[in-house]
C-alpha atoms as a PDB file:
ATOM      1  CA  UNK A   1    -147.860-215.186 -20.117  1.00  0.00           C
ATOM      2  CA  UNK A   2    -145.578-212.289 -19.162  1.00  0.00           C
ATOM      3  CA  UNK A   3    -147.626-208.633 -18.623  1.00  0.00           C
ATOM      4  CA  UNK A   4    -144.981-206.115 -17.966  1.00  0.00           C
ATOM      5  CA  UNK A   5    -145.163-203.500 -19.950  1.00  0.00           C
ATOM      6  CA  UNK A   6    -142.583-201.336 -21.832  1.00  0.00           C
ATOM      7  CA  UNK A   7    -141.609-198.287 -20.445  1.00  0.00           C
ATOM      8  CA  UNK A   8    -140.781-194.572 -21.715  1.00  0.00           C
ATOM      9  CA  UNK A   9    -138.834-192.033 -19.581  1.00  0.00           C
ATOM     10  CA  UNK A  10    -135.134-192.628 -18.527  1.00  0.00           C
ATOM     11  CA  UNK A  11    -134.673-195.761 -16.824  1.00  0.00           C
ATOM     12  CA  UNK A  12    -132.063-197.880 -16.606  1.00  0.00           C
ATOM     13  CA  UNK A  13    -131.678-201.825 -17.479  1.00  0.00           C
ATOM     14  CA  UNK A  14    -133.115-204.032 -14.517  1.00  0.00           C
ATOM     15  CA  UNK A  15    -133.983-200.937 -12.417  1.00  0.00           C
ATOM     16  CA  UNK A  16    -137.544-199.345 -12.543  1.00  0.00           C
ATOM     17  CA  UNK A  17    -136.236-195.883 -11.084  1.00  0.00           C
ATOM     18  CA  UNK A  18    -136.710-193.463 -13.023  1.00  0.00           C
ATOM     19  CA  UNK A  19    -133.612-190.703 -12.540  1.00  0.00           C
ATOM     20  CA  UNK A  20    -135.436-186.760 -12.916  1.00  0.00           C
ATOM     21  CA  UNK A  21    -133.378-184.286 -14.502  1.00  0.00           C
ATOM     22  CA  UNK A  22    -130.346-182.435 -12.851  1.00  0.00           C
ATOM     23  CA  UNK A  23    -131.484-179.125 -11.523  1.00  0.00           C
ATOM     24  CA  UNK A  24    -130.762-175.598 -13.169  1.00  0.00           C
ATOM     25  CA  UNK A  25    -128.911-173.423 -11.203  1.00  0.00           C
ATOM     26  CA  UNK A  26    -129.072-169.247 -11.876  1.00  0.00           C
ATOM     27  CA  UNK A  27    -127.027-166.999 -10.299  1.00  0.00           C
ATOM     28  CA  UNK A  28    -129.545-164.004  -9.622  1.00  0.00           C
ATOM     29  CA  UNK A  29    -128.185-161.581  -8.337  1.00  0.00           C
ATOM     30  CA  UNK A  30    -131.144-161.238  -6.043  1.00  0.00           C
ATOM     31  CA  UNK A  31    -130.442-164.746  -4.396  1.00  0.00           C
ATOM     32  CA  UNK A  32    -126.753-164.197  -3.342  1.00  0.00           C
ATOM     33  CA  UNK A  33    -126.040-164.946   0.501  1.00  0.00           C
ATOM     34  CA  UNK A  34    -124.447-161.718   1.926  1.00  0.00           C
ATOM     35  CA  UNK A  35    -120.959-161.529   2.611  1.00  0.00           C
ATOM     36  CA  UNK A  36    -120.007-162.402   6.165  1.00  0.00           C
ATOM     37  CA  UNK A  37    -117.027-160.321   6.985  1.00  0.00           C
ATOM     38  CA  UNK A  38    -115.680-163.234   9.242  1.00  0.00           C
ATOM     39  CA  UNK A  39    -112.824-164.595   7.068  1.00  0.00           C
ATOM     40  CA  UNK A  40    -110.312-163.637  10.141  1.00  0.00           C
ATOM     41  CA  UNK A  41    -112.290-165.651  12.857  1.00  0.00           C
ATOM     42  CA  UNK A  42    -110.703-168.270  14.626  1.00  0.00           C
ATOM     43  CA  UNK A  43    -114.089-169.640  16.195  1.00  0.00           C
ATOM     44  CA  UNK A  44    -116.754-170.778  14.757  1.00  0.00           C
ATOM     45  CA  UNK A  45    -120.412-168.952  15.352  1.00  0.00           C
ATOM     46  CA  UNK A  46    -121.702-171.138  17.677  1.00  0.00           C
ATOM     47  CA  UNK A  47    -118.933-171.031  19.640  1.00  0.00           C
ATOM     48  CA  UNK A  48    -118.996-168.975  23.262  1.00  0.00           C
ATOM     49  CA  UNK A  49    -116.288-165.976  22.813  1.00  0.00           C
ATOM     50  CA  UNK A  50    -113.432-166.740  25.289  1.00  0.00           C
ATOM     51  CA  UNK A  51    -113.989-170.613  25.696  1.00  0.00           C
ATOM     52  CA  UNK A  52    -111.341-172.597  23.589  1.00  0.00           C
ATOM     53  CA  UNK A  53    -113.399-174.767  20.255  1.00  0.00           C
ATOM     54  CA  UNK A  54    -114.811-177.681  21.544  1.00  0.00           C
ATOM     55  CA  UNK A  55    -114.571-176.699  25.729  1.00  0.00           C
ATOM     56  CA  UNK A  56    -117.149-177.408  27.856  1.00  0.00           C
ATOM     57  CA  UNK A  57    -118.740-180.407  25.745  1.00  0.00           C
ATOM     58  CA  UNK A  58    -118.797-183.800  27.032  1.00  0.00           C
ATOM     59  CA  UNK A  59    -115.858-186.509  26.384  1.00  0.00           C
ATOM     60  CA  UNK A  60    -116.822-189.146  24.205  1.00  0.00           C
ATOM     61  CA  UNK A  61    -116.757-192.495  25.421  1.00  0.00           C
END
C-alpha cells in the first residue's frame, strides 16, 4: 500500500521542489541608484589613493 499523495503547484517529475515564481522587476523612478560620476577612475573605492591596485596585501601562497 503506497500513501503518497498527488500534488498541485509546479513541481517537476521525481523532484518534490517546488520552483516559486520569477520576480517582477519595476523600474521606479524612485528606486534608481544615483549616478556615480567615477567612470574615469582607475582605482577602485576601496583602494588607498596613491598605492598601486592590489599593494600592500599579502602574497598568496
Amino acid at each position: 500500500m503506497s500513501s503518497e499523495k498527488p500534488r498541485a503547484g509546479t513541481t517537476s517529475p521525481g523532484s518534490d521542489v517546488e520552483h516559486p515564481k520569477h520576480p517582477v522587476h519595476s523600474d521606479n523612478e524612485k528606486s534608481k541608484m544615483p549616478e556615480r560620476d567615477d567612470d574615469g577612475r582607475k582605482q577602485s573605492p576601496s583602494d588607498r589613493p596613491g598605492k598601486k591596485p592590489g599593494e600592500g596585501e599579502p602574497s598568496v601562497g
